[in-house]
Structures are given as C-alpha cells and as structure tokens.
C-alpha atoms as a PDB file:
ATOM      1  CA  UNK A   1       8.369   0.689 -32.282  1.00  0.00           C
ATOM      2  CA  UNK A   2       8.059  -3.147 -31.436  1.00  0.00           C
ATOM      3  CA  UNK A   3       5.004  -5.055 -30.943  1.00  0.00           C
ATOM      4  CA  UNK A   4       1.382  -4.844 -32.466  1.00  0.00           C
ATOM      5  CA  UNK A   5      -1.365  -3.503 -30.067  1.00  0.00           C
ATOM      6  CA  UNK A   6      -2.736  -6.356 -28.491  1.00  0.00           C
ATOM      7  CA  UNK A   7      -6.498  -6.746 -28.765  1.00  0.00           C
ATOM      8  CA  UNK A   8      -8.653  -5.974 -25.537  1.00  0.00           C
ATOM      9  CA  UNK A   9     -12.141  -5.678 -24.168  1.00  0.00           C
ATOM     10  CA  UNK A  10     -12.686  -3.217 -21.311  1.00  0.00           C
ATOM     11  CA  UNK A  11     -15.751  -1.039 -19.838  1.00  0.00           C
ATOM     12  CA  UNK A  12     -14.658   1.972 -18.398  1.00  0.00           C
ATOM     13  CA  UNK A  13     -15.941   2.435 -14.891  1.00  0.00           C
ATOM     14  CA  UNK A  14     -18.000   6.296 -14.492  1.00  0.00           C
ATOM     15  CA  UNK A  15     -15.515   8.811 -13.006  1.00  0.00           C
ATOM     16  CA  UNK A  16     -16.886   8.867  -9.146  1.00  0.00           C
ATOM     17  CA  UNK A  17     -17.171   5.137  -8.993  1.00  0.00           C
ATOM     18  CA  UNK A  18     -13.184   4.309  -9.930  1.00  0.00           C
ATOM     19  CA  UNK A  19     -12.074   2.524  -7.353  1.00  0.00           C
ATOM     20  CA  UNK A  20      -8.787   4.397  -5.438  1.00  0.00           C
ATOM     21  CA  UNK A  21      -5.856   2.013  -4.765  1.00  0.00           C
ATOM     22  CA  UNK A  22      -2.416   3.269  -3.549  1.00  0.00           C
ATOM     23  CA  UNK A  23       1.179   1.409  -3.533  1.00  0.00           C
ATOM     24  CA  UNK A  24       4.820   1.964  -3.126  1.00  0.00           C
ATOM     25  CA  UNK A  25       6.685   2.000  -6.762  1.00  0.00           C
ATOM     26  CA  UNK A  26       9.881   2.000  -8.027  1.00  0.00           C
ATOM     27  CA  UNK A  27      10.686   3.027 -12.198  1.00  0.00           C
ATOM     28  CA  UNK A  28      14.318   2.524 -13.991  1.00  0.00           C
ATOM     29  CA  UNK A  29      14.970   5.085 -16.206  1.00  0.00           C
ATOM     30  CA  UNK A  30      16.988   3.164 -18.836  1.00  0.00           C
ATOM     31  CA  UNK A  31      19.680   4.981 -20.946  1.00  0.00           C
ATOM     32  CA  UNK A  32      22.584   4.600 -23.254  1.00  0.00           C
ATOM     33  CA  UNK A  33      23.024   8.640 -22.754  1.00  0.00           C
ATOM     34  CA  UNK A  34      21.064  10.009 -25.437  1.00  0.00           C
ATOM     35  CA  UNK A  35      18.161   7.320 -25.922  1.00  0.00           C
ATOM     36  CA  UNK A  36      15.728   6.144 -22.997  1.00  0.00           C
ATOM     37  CA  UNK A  37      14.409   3.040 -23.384  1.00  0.00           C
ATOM     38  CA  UNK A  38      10.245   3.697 -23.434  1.00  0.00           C
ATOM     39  CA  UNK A  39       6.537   1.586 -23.193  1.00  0.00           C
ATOM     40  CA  UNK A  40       3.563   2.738 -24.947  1.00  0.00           C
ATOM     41  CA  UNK A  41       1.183   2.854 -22.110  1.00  0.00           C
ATOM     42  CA  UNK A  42      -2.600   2.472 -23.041  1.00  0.00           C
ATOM     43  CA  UNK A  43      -5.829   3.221 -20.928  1.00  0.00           C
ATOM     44  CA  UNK A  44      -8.408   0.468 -23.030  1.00  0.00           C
ATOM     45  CA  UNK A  45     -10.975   2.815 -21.194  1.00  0.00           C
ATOM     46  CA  UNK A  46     -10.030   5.613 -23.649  1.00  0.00           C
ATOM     47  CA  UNK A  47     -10.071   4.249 -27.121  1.00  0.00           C
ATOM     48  CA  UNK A  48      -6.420   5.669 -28.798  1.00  0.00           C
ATOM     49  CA  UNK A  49      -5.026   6.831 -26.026  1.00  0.00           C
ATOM     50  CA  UNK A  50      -1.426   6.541 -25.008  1.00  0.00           C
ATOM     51  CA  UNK A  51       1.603   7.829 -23.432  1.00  0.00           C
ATOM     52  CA  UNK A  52       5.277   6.755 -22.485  1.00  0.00           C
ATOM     53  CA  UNK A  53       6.764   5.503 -19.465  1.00  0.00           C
ATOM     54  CA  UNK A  54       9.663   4.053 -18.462  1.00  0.00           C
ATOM     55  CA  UNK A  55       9.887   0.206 -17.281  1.00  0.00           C
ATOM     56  CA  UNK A  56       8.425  -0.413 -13.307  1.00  0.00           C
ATOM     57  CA  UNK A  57       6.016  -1.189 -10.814  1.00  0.00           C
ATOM     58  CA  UNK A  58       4.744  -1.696  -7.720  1.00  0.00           C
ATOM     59  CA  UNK A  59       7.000  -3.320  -4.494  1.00  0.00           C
ATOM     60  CA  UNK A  60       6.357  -6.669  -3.736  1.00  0.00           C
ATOM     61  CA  UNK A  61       5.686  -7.467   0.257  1.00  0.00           C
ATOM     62  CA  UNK A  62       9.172  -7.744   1.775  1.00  0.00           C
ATOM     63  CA  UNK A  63      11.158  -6.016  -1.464  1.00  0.00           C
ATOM     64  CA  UNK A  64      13.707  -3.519  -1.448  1.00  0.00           C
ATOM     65  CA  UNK A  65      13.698  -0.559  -3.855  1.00  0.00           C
ATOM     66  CA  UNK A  66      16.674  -2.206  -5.551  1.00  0.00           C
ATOM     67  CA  UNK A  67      14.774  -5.172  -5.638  1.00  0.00           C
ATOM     68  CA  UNK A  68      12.088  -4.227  -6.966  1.00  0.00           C
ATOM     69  CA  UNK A  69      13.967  -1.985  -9.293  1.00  0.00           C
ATOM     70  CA  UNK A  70      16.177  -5.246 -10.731  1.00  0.00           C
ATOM     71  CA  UNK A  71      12.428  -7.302 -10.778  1.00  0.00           C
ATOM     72  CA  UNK A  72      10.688  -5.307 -12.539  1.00  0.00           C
ATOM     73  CA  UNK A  73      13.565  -4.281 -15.022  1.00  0.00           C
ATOM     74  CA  UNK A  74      14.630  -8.316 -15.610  1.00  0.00           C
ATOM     75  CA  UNK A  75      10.319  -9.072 -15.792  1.00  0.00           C
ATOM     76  CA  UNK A  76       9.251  -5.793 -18.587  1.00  0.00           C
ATOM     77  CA  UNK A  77      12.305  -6.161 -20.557  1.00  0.00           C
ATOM     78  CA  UNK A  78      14.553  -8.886 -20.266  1.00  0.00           C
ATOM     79  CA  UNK A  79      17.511  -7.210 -18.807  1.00  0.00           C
ATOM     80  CA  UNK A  80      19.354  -8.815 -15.195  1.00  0.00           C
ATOM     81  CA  UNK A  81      21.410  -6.362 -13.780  1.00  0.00           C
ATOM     82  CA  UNK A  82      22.300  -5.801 -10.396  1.00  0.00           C
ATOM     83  CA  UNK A  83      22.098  -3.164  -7.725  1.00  0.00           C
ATOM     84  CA  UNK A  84      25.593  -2.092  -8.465  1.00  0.00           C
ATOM     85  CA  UNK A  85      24.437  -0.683 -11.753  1.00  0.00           C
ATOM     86  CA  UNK A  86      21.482   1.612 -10.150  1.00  0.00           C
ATOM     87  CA  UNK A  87      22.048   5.415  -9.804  1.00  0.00           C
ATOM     88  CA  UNK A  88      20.089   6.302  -7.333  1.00  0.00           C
ATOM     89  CA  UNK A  89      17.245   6.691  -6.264  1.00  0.00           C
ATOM     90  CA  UNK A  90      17.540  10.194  -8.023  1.00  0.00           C
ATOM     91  CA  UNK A  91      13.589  11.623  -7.952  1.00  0.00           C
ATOM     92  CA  UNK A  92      11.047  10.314  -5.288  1.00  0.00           C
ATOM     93  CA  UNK A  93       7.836  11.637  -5.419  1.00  0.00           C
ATOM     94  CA  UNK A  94       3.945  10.644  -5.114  1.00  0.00           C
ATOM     95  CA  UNK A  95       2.271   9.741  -8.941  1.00  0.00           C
ATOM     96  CA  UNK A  96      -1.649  10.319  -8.840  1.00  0.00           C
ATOM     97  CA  UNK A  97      -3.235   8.629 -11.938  1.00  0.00           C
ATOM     98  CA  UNK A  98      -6.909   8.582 -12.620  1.00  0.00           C
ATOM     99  CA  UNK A  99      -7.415   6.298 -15.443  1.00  0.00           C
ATOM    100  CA  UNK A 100     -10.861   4.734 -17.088  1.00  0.00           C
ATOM    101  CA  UNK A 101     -11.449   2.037 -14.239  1.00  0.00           C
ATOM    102  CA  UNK A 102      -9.694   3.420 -11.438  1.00  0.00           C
ATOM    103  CA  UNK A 103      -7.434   6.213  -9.441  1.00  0.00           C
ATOM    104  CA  UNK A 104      -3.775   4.734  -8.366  1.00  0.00           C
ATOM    105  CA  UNK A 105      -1.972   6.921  -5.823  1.00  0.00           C
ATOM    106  CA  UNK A 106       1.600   5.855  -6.030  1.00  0.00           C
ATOM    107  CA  UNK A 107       4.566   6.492  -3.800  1.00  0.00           C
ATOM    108  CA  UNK A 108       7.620   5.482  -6.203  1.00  0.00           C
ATOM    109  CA  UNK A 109      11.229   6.666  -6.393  1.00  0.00           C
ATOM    110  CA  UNK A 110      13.352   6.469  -9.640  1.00  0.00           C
ATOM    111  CA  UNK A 111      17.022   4.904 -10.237  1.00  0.00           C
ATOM    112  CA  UNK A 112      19.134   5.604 -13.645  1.00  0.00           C
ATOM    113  CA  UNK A 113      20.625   2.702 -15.219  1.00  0.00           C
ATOM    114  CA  UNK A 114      23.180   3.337 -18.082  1.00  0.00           C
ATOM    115  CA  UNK A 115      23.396   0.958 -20.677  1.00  0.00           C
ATOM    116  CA  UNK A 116      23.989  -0.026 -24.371  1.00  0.00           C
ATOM    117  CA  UNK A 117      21.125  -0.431 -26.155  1.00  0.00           C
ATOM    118  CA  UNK A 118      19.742  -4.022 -26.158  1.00  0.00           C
ATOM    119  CA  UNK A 119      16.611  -6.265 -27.372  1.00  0.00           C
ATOM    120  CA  UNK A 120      13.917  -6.233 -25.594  1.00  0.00           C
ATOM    121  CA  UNK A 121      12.135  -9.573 -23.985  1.00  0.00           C
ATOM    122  CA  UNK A 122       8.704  -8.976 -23.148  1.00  0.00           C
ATOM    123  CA  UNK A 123       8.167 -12.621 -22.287  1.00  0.00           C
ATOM    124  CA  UNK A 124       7.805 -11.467 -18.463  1.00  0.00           C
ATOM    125  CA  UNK A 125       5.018  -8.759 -18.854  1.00  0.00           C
ATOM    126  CA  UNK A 126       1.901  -9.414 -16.427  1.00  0.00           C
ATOM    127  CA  UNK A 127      -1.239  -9.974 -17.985  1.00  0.00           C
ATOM    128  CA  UNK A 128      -2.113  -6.635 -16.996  1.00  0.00           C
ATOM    129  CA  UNK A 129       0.831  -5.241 -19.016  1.00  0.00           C
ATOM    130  CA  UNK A 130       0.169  -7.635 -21.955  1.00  0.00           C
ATOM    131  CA  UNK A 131      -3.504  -5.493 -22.205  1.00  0.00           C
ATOM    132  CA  UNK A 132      -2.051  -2.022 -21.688  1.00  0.00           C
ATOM    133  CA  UNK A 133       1.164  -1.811 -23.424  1.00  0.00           C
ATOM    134  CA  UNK A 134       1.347  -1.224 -26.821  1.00  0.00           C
ATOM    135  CA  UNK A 135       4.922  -1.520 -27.654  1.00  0.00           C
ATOM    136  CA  UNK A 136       8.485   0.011 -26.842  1.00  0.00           C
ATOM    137  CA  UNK A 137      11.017   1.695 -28.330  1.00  0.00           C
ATOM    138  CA  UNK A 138      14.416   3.639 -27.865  1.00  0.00           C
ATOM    139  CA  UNK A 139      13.429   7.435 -28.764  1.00  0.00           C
ATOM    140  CA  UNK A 140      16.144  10.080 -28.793  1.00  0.00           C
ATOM    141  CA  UNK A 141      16.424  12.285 -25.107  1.00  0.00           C
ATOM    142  CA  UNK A 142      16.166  15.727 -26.905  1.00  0.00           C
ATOM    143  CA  UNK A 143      12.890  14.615 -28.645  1.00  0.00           C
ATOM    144  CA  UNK A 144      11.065  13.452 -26.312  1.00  0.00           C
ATOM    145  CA  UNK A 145       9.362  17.157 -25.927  1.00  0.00           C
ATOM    146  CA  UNK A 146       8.941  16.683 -29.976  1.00  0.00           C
ATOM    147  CA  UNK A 147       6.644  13.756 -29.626  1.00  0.00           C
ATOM    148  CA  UNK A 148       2.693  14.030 -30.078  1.00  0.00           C
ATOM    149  CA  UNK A 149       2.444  11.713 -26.906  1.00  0.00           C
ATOM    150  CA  UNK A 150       2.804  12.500 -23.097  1.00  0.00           C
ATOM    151  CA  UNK A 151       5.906  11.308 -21.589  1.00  0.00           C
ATOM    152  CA  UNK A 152       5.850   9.903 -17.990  1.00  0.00           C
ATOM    153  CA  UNK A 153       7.700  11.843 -15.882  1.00  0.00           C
ATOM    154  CA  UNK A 154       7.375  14.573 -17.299  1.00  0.00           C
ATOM    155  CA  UNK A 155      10.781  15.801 -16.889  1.00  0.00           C
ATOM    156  CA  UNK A 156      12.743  12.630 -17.719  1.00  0.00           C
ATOM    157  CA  UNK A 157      15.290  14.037 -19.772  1.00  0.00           C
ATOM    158  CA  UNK A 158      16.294  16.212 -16.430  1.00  0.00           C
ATOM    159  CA  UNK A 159      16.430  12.963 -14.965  1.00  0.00           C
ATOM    160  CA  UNK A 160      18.895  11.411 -16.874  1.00  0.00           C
ATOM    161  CA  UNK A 161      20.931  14.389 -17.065  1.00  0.00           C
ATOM    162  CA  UNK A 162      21.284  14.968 -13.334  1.00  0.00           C
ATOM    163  CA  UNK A 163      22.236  10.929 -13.121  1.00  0.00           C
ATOM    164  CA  UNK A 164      26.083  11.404 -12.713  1.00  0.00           C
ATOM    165  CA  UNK A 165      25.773  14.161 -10.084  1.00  0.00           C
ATOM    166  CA  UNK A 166      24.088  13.547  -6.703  1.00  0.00           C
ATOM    167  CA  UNK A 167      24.225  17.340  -6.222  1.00  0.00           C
ATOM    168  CA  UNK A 168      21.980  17.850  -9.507  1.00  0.00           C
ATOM    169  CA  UNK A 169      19.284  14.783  -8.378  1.00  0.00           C
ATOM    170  CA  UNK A 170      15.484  16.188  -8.403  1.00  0.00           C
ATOM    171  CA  UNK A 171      15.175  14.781  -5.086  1.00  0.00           C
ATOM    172  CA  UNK A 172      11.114  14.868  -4.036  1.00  0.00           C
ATOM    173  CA  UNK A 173       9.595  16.583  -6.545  1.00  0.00           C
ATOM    174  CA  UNK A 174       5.971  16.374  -4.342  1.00  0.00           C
ATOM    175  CA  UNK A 175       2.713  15.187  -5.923  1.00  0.00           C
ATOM    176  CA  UNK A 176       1.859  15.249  -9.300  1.00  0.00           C
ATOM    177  CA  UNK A 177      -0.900  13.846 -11.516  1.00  0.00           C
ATOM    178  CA  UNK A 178      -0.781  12.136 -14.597  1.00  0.00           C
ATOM    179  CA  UNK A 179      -4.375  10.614 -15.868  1.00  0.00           C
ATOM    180  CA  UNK A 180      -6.266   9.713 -18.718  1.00  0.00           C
ATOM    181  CA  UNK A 181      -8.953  10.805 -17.119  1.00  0.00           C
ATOM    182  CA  UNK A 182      -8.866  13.793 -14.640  1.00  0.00           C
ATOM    183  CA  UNK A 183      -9.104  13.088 -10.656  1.00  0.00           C
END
C-alpha cells in the first residue's frame, strides 16, 4: 500500500446531531481483470478505522455521469480516459453512510473501466480526501473477502465480473448502508 496516513485533528459530532446531507455519485470500479484498484477510506471520528472503496464522488452542477466518472477518476488517481472506455453504468443504487460527523445519503451509479495496472497520482485529491484516505493499492479480486477490512460495495468482485455482459449487470441493487457509525 502507498502513502503514509496523513496526520489529522477531528471531533466527532454525537450520533443525533450529525448533520444529514444527500448527493448524486458516480464510482469507477478500476480493473486489470483480477486486481481492482482500491483507497483506504478513514473516518478521523473513529480512531483506526478503515475500509476500501473504489475511486469517486459526488456530480458537479451541470455534469454527466460520464463526466463525473472521467473527473473524478483523472482528479483521485491520475488516470484521463474517456467515456469510450466506461462499461456501464452496471449497479445504481442509493449508499447511506453514517460516519463520526455526519450521515451522507448518496444516489450513485457505478461504471467498470478495464485497464493495465498503472501509478497512481494523488496530486488531485481534495483536501477532504487528503484527511480521509490513507493510501491505495491494487489487491487481488478473489481476496478481497480475505481481507480484515470492509470493502465498499460490498459485492465488487460481482461487479467486475458481470462487466462484459449487460445481461449479468446488478442493475439497482436498492438501499444499503455502509457506516462507521450506525444510522
């Protein structure tokens, strides 16, 4: 894994006063075919915790999915590709996640892109990003289950697999919540 934790400072906020934002998201499930290309996500709320996710974020006033797909994959790692090179979207569904200092209720869709592997350029990380994530790495599809941290989605590797056939696509998989701390 790449990239020390980055020191932070942060008061978690008590559970029924987090603040409860939504917004529309797209993620980019990044893949040479048997490696996905992963953040450590951190909540500086909860000291040690973390999980995986795959590069994204929220839709810009005005954006496309594509386009915020392609901005947010060029801005997190360093990568320009274009819409050509998107499978998808291939899942859709709504994310709930209570964390330390707040409740996000996102509406975000997922696209495949197949790739070799590549270095990654942080350089374009937000400062939010720059005080959550704790690194990246390429980690082997069929051990993802095998790793002592949460994955985000849950059911990535099905992702990825279903990529080269529309008929096999999750489609809207519904609501589902993924916190640090509990909603």
């Amino acid at each position: 894994m790449s990239e020390p934790f980055r020191s932070r400072t942060f008061t978690p906020v008590p559970p029924g006063q987090r603040p409860f934002k939504t917004r529309r998201g797209v993620r980019v499930v990044v893949t040479d075919g048997t490696h996905v290309l992963l953040f450590a996500d951190t909540d500086p709320g909860i000291p040690g915790s973390r999980w995986w996710v795959t590069p994204g974020g929220g839709m810009d006033p005005g954006e496309t999915e594509e386009q915020t797909a392609l901005r947010e994959l060029e801005e997190e790692t360093g990568l320009r590709a274009s819409a050509s090179d998107l499978v998808g979207p291939v899942m859709r569904r709504v994310a709930a996640h209570g964390y330390s200092d707040q409740v996000c209720e996102q509406s975000e869709c997922f696209y495949v892109l197949r790739t070799e592997r590549f270095e990654v350029d942080t350089a374009g990380h937000t400062p939010h990003e720059l005080r959550t994530l704790a690194g990246h790495a390429w980690l082997p599809l069929d051990g993802l289950a095998d790793l002592p941290d949460e994955v985000w989605p849950g059911n990535l590797p099905e992702v990825v697999a279903s990529a080269g056939t529309p008929d096999a696509w999750p489609g809207d998989v519904g609501r589902v919540e993924e916190s640090t701390v509990p909603i």
